[in-house]
Protein backbone atom coordinates (compact mmCIF):
# COMPACT_ATOMS: atom_id res chain seq x y z
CA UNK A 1 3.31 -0.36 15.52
CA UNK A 2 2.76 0.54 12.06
CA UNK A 3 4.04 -1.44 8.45
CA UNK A 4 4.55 0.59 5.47
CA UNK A 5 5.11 -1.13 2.36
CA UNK A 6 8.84 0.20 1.37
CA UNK A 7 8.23 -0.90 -3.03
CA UNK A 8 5.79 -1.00 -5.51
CA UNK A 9 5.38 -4.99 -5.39
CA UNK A 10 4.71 -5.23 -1.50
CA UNK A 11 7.60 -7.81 -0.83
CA UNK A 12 9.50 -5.13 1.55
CA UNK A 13 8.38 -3.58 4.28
CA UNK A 14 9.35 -1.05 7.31
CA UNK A 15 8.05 -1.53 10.95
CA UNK A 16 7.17 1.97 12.22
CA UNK A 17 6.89 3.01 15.90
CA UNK A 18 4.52 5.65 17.56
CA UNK A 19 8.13 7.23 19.07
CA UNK A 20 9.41 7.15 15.50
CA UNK A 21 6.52 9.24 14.00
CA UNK A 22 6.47 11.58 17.10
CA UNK A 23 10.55 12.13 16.92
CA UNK A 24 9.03 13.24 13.02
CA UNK A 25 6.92 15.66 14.57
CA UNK A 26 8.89 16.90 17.10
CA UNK A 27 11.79 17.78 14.43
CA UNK A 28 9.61 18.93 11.89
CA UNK A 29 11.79 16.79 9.21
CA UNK A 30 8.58 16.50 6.64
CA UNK A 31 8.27 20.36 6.69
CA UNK A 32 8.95 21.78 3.16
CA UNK A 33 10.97 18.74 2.59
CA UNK A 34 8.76 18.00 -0.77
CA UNK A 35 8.73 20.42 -3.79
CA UNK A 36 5.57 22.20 -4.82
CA UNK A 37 5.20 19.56 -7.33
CA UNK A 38 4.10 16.91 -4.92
CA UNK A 39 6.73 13.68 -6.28
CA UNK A 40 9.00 12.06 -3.61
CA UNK A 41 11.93 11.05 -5.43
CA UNK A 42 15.13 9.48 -4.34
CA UNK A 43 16.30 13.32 -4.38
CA UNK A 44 13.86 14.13 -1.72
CA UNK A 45 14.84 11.09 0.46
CA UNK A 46 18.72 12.21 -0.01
CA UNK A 47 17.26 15.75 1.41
CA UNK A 48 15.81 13.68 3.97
CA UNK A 49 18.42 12.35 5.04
CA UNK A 50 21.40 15.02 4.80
CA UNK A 51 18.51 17.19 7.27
CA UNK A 52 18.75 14.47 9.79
CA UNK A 53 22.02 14.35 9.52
CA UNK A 54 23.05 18.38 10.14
CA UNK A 55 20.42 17.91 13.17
CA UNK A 56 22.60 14.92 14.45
CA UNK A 57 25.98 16.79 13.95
CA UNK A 58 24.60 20.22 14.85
CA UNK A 59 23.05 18.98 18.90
CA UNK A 60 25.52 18.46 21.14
CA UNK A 61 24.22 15.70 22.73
CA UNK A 62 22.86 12.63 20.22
CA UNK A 63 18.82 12.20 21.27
CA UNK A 64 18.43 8.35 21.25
CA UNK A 65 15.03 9.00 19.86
CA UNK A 66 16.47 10.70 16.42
CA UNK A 67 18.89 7.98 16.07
CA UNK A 68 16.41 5.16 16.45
CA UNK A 69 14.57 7.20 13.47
CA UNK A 70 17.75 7.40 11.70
CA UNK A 71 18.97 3.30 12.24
CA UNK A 72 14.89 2.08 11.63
CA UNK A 73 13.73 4.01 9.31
CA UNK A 74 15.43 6.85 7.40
CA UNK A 75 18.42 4.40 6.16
CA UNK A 76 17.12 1.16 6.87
CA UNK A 77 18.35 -0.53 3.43
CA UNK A 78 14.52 -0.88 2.43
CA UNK A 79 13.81 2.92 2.23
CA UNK A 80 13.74 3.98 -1.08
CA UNK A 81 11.33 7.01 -2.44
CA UNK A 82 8.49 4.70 -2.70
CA UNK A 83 8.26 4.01 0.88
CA UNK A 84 9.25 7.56 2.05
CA UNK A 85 5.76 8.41 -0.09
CA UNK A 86 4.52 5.89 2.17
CA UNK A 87 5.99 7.21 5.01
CA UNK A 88 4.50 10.70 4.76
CA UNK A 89 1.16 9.30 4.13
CA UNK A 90 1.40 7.50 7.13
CA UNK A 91 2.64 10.52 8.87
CA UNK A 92 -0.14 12.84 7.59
CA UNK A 93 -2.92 10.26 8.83
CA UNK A 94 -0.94 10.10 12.38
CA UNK A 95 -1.20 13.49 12.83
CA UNK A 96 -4.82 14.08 11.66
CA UNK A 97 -5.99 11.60 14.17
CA UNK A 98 -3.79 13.20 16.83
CA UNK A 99 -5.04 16.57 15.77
CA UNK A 100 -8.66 15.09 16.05
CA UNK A 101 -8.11 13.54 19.62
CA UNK A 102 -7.32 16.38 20.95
């Protein structure tokens, strides 16, 4: 279990699950989801989150795992840009030690 701080004071937080950054991966929903110029804005987290959303509507069936992203993390009330910064930081560290296991 992971904590990422969700604003710039630290009094927020999100609790995030190995399942949620693997359901990340496996949906490749950080893949060209930030501009060449690098900021993660509240636009980018609205982009975020209409993505998950046509993945949701456009599978048949609703994967549990995507969901649990969706209810935890992506619109947990806490998630603002700041901690979707956070949240691909977190992600990019995940993955390089994954990458490095292996």
């Amino acid at each position: 279990m992971f904590k990422i701080q969700a604003n710039l004071s630290g009094t927020r937080s999100i609790n995030i699950s190995e399942e949620h950054l693997q359901t990340i991966d496996k949906y490749l929903l950080f893949k060209d989801l930030i501009d060449s110029n690098g900021y993660v804005d509240e636009q980018v987290l609205d982009k975020l989150r209409l993505n998950t959303r046509s993945i949701l509507e456009s599978s048949g069936s609703n994967d549990k795992d995507l969901l649990d992203l969706c209810l935890d993390v992506i619109y947990h009330p806490n998630m603002k840009a700041f901690g979707l910064q956070k949240l691909v930081l977190l992600f990019i560290e995940w993955k390089d030690k994954q990458l490095a296991a292996e």
